[in-house]
Structures are given as structure tokens and as C-alpha cells.
PDB file of N, CA and C in Angstrom:
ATOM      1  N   UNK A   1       6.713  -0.214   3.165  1.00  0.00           N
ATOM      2  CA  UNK A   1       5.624  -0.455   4.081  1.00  0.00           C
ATOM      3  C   UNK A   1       6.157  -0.684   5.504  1.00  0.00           C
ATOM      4  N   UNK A   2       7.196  -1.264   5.471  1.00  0.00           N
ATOM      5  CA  UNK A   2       8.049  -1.589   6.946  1.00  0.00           C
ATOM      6  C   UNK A   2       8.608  -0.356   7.624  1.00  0.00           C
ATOM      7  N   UNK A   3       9.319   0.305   6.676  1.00  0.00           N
ATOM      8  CA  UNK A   3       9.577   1.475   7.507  1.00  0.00           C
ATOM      9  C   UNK A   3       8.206   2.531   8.001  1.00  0.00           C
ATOM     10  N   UNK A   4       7.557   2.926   7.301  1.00  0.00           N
ATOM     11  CA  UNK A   4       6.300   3.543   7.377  1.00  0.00           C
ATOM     12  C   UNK A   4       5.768   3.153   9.103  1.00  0.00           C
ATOM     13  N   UNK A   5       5.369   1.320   8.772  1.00  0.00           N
ATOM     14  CA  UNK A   5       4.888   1.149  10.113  1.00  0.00           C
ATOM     15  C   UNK A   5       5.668   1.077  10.872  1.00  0.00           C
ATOM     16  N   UNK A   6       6.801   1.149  10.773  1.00  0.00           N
ATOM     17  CA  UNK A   6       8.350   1.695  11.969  1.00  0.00           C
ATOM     18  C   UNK A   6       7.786   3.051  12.487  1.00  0.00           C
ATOM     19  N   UNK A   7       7.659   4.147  11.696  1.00  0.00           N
ATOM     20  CA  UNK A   7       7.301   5.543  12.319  1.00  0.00           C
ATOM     21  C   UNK A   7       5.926   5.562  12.542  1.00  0.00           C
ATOM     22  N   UNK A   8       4.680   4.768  12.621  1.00  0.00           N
ATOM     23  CA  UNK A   8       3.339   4.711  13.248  1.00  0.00           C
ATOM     24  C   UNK A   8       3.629   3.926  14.902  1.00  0.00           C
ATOM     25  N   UNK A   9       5.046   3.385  15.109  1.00  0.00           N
ATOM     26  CA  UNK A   9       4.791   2.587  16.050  1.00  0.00           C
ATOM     27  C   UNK A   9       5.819   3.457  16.952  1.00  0.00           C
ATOM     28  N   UNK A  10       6.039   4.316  16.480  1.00  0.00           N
ATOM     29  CA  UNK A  10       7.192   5.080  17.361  1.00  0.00           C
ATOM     30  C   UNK A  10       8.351   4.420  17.674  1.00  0.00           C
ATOM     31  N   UNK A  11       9.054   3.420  16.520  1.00  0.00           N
ATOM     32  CA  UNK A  11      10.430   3.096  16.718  1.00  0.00           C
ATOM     33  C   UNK A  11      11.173   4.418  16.504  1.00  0.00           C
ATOM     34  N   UNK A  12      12.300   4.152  17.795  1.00  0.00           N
ATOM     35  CA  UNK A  12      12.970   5.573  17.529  1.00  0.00           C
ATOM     36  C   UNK A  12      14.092   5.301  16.368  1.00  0.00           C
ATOM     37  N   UNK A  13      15.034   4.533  16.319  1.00  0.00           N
ATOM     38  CA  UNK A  13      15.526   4.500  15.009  1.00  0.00           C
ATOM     39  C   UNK A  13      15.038   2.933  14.041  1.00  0.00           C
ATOM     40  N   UNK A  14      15.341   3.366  12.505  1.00  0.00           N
ATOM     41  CA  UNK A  14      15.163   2.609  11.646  1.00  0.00           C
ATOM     42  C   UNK A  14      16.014   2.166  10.806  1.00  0.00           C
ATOM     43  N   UNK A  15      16.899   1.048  10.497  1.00  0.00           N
ATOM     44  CA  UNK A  15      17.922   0.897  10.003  1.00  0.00           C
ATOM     45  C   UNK A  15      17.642   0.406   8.832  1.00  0.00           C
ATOM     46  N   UNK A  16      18.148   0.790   7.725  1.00  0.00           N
ATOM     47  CA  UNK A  16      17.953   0.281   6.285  1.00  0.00           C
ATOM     48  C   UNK A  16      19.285   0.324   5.591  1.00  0.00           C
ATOM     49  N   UNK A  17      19.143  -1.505   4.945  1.00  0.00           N
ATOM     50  CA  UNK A  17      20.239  -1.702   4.291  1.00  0.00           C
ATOM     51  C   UNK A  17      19.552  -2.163   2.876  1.00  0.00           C
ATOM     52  N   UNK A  18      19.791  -1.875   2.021  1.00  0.00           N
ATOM     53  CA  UNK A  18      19.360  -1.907   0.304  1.00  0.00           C
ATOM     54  C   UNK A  18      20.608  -2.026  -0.505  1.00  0.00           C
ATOM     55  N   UNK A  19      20.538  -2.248  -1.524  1.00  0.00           N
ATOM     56  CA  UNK A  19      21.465  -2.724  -2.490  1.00  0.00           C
ATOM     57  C   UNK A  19      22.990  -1.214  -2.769  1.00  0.00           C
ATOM     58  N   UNK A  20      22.423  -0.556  -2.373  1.00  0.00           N
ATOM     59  CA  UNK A  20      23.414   0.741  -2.318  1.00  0.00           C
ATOM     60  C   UNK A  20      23.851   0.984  -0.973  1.00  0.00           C
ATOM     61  N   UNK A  21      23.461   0.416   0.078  1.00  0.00           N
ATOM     62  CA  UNK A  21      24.132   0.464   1.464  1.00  0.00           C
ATOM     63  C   UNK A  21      24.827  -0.958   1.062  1.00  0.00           C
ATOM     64  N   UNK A  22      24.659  -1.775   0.676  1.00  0.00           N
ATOM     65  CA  UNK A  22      25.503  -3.132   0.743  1.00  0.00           C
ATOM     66  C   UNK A  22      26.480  -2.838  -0.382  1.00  0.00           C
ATOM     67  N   UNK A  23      26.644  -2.240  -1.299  1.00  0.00           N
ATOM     68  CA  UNK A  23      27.766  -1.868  -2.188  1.00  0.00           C
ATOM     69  C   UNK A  23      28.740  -1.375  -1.723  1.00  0.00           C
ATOM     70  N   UNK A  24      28.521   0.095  -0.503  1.00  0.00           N
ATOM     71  CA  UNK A  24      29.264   0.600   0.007  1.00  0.00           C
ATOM     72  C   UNK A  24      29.382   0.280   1.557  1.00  0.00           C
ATOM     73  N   UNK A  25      28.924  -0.556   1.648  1.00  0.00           N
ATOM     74  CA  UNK A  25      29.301  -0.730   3.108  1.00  0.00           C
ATOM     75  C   UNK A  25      28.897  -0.371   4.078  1.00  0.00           C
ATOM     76  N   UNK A  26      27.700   0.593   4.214  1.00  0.00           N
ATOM     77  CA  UNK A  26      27.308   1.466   5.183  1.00  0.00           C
ATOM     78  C   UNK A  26      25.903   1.311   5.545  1.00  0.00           C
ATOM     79  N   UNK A  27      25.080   2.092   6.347  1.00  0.00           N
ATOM     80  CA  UNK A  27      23.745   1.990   6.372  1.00  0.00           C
ATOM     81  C   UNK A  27      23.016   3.126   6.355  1.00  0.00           C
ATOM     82  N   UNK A  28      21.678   3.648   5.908  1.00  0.00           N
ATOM     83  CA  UNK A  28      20.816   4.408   6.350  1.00  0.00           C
ATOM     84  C   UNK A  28      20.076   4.507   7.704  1.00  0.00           C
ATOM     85  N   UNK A  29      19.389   5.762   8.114  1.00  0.00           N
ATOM     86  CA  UNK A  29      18.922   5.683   9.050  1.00  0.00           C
ATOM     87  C   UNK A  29      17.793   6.450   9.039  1.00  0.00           C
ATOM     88  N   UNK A  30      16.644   6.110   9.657  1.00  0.00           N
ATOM     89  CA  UNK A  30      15.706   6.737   9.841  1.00  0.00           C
ATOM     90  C   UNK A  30      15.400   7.215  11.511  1.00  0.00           C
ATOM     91  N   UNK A  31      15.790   8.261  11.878  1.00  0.00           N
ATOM     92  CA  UNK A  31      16.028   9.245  13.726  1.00  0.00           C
ATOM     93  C   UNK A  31      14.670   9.527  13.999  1.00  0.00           C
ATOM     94  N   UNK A  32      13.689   8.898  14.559  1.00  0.00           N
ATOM     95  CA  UNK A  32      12.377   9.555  15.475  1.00  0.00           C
ATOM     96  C   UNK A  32      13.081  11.002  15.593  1.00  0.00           C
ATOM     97  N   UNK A  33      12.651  12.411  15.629  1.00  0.00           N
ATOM     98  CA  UNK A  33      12.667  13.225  16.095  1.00  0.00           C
ATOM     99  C   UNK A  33      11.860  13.672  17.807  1.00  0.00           C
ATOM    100  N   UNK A  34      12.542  13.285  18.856  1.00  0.00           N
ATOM    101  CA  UNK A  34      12.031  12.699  20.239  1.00  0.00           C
ATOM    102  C   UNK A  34      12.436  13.928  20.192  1.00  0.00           C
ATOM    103  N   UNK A  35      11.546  15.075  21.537  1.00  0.00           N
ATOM    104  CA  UNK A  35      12.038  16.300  21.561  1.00  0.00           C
ATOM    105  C   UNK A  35      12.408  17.831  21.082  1.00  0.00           C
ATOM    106  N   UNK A  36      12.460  17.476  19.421  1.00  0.00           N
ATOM    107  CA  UNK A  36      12.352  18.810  18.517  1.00  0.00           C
ATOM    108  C   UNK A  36      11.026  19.218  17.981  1.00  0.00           C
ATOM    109  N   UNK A  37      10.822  19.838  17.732  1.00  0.00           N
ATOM    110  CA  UNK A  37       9.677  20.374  16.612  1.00  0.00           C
ATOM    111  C   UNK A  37       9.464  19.947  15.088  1.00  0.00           C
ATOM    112  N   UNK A  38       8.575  20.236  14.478  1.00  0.00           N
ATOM    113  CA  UNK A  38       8.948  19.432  13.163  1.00  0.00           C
ATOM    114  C   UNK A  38       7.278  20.054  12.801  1.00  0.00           C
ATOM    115  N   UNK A  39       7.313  20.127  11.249  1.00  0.00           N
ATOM    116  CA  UNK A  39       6.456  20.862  11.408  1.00  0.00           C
ATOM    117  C   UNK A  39       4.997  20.112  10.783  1.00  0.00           C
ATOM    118  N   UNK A  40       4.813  19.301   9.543  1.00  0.00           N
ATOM    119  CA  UNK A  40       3.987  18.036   9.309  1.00  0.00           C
ATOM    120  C   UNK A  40       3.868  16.530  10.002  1.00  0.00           C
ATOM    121  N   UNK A  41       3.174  15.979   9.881  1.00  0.00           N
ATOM    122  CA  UNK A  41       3.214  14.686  10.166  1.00  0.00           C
ATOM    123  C   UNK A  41       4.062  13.600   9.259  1.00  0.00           C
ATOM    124  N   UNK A  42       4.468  14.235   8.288  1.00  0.00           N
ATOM    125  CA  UNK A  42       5.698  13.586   7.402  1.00  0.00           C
ATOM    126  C   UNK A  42       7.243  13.950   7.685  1.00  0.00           C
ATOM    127  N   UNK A  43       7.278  14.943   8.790  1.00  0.00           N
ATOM    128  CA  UNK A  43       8.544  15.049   9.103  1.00  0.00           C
ATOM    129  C   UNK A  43       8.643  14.427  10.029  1.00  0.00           C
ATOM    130  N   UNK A  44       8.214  13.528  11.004  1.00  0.00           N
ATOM    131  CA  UNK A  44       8.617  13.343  12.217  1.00  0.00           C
ATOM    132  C   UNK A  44       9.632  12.909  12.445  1.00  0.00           C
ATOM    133  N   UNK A  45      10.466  12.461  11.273  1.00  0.00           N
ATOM    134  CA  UNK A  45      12.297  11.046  11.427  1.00  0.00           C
ATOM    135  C   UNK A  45      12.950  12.401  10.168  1.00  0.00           C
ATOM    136  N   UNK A  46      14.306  11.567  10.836  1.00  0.00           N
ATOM    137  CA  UNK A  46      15.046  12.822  10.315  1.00  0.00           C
ATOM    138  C   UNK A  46      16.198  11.424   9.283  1.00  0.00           C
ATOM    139  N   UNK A  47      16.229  11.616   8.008  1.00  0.00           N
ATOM    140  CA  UNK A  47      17.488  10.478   7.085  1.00  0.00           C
ATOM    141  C   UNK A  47      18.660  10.660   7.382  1.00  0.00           C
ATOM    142  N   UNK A  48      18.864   9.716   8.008  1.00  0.00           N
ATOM    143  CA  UNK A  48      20.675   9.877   7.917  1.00  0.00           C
ATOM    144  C   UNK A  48      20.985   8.846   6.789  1.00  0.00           C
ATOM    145  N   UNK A  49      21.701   9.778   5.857  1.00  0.00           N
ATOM    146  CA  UNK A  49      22.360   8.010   4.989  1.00  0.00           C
ATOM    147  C   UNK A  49      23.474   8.315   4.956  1.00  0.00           C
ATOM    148  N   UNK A  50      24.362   6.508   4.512  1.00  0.00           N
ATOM    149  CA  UNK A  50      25.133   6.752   3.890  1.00  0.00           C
ATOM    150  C   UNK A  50      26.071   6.576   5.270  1.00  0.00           C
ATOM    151  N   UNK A  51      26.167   6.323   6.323  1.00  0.00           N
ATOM    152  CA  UNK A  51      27.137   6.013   7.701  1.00  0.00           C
ATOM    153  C   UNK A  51      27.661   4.878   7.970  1.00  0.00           C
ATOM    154  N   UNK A  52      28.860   5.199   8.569  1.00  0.00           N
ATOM    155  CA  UNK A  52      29.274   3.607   9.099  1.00  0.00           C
ATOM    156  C   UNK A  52      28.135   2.784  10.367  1.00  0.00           C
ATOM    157  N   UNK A  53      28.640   1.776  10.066  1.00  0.00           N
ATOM    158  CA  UNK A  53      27.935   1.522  11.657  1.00  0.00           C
ATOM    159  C   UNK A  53      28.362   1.649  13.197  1.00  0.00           C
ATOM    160  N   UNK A  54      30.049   2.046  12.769  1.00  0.00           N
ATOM    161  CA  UNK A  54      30.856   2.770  14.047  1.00  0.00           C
ATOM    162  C   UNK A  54      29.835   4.133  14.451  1.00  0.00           C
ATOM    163  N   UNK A  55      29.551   4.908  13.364  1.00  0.00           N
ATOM    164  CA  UNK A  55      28.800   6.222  13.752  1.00  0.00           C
ATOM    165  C   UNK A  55      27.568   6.056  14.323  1.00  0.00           C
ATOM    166  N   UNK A  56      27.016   4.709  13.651  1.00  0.00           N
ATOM    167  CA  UNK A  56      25.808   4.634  14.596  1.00  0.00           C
ATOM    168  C   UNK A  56      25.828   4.386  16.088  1.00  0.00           C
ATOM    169  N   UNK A  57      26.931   3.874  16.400  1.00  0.00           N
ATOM    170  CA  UNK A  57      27.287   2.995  17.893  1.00  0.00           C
ATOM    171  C   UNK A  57      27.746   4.398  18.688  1.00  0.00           C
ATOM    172  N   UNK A  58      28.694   5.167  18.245  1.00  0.00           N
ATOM    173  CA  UNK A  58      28.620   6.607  18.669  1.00  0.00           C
ATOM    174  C   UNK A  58      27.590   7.209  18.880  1.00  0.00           C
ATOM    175  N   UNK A  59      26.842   7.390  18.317  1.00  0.00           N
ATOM    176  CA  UNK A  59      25.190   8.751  18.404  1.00  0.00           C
ATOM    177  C   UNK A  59      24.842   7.794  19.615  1.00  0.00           C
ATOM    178  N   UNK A  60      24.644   6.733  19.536  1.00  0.00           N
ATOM    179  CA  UNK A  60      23.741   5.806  20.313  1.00  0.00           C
ATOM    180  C   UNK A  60      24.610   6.200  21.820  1.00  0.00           C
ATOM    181  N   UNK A  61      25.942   5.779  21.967  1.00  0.00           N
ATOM    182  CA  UNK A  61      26.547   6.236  23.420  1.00  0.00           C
ATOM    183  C   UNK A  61      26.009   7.714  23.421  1.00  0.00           C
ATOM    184  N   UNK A  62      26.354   8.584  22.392  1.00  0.00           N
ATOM    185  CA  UNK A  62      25.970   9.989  23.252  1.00  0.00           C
ATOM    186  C   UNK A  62      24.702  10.182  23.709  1.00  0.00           C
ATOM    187  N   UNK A  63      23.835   9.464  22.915  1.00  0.00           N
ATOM    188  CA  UNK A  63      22.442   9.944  23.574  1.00  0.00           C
ATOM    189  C   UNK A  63      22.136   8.867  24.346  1.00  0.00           C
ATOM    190  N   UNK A  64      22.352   7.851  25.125  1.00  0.00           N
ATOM    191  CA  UNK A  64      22.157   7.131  26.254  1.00  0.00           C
ATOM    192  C   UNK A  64      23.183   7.608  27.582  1.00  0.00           C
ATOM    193  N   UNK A  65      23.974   8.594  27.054  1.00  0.00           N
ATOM    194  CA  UNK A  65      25.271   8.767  28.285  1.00  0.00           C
ATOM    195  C   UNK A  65      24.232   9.359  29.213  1.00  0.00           C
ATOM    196  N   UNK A  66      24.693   8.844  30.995  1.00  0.00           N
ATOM    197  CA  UNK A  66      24.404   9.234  31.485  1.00  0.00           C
ATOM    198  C   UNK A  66      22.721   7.998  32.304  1.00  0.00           C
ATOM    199  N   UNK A  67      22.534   7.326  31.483  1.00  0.00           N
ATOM    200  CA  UNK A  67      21.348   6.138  31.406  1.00  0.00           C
ATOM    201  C   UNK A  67      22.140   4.848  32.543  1.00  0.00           C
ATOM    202  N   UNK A  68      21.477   4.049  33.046  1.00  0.00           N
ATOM    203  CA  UNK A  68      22.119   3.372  33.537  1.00  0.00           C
ATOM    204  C   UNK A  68      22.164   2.181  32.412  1.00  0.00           C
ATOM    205  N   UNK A  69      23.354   1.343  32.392  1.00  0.00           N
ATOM    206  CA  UNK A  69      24.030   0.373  31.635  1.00  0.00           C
ATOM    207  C   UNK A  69      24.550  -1.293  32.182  1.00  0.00           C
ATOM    208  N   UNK A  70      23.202  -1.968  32.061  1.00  0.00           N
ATOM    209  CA  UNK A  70      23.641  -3.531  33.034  1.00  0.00           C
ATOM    210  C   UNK A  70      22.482  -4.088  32.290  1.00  0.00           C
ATOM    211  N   UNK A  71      22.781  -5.190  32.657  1.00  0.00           N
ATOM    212  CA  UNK A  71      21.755  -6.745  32.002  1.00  0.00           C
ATOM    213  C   UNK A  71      20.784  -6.625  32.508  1.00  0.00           C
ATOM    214  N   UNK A  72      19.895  -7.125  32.047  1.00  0.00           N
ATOM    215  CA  UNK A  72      18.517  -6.997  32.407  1.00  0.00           C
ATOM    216  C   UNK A  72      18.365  -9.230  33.125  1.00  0.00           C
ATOM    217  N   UNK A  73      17.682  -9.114  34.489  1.00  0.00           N
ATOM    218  CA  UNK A  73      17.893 -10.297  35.049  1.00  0.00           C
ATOM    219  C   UNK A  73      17.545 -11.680  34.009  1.00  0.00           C
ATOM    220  N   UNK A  74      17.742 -12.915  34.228  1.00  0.00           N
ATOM    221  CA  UNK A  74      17.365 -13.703  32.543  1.00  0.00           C
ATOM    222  C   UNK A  74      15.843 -13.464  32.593  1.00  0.00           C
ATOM    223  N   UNK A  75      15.034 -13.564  33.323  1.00  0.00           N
ATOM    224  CA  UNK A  75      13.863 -14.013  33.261  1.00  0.00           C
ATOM    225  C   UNK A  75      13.369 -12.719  32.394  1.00  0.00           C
ATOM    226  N   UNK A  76      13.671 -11.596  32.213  1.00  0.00           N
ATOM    227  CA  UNK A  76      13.501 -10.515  31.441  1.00  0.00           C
ATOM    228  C   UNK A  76      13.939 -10.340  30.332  1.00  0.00           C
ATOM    229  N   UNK A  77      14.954 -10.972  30.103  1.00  0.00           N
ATOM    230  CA  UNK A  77      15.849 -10.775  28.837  1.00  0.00           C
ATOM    231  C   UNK A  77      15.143 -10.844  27.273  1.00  0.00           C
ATOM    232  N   UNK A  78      14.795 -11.886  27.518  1.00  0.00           N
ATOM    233  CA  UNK A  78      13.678 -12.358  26.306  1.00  0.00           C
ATOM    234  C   UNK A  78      12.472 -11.312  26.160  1.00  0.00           C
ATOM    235  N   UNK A  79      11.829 -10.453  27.395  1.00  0.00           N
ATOM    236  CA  UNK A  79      11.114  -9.400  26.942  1.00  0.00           C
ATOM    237  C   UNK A  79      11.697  -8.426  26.348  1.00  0.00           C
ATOM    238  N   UNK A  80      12.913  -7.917  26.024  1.00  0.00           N
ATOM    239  CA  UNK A  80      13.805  -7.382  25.378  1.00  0.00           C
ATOM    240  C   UNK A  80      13.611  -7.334  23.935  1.00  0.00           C
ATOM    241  N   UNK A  81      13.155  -8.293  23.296  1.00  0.00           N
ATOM    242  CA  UNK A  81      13.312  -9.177  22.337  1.00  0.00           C
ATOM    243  C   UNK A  81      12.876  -8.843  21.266  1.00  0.00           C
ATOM    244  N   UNK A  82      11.169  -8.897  21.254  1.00  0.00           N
ATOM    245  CA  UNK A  82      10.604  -8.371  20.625  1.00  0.00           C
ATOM    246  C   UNK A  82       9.299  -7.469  21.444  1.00  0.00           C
ATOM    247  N   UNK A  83       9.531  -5.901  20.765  1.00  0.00           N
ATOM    248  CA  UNK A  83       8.536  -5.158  21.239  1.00  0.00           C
ATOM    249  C   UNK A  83       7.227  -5.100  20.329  1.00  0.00           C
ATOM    250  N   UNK A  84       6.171  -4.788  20.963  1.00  0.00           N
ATOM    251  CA  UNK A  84       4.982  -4.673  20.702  1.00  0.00           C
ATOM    252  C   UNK A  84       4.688  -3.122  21.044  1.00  0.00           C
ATOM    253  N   UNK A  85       4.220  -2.349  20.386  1.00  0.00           N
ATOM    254  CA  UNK A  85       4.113  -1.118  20.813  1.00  0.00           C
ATOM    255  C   UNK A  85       2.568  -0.919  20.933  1.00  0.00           C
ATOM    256  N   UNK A  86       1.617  -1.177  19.423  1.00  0.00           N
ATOM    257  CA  UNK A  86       0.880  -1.164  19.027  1.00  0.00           C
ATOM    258  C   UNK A  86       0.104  -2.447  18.677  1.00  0.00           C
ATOM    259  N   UNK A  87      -1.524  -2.843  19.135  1.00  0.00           N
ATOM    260  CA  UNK A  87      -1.674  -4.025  18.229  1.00  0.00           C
ATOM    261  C   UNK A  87      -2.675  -3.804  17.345  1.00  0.00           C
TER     262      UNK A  87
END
């Protein structure tokens, strides 16, 4: 049900750890498809399983390269925090 309302709210990724990501060490992922085509309303996220979390920290630099990269002032920080997309 959590992930589901993850992709109604347009989180772009979804991280899932379950009893077979904690065995091996790794995590799943659920990728918003931002930009491609796709052809139902059940494709819109694309599964990655089964990754380190080094690989996740990678994808994440390549697709922010180029973004600007600094703190957000304190009084903002905490809006950071938790998003509301939808109520």
C-alpha cells in the first residue's frame, strides 16, 4: 500500500528493504520514469533490485550532475523534511 501511494504521489524513487534485501545486503528500487514513455498506467517506475547502496549514490550523482549542490539556509532545512505532495 506504501509503495503504491509512493507512485500516486509522484515520489521519484522508492526504496524497499524486505527480508531478502536484509539477507543480502542490498536494496530494491522503485525509478519514477521522469521523461520516457511507458506505455500503461502500471508502468510508470521502472524495478531495480537487488543493488548496493553505493549504486544507488552513483545513479543519484549522475542524474543530479550538473544541479547546483549547497545547504539549504536553517530556517528551510526542516522544509526539506517531510514532503507533502498531495493531500
Amino acid at each position: 500500500k506504501k509503495i503504491r501511494k509512493s507512485e500516486i504521489d509522484w515520489i521519484p524513487y522508492t526504496i524497499i528493504i524486505g527480508d531478502k534485501e536484509m539477507e543480502n545486503n542490498t536494496i530494491s528500487i522503485r525509478k519514477r520514469r521522469i521523461g520516457e514513455e511507458y506505455g500503461s498506467k502500471k508502468g510508470t517506475s521502472k524495478q531495480i533490485n537487488n543493488i548496493q547502496l553505493e549504486e544507488l549514490f552513483e545513479m543519484l550523482r549522475e542524474e543530479t550532475k550538473g544541479f547546483p549542490n549547497y545547504k539549504l539556509p536553517k530556517p528551510f532545512r526542516r522544509f526539506s523534511t517531510k514532503i507533502y505532495f498531495r493531500k
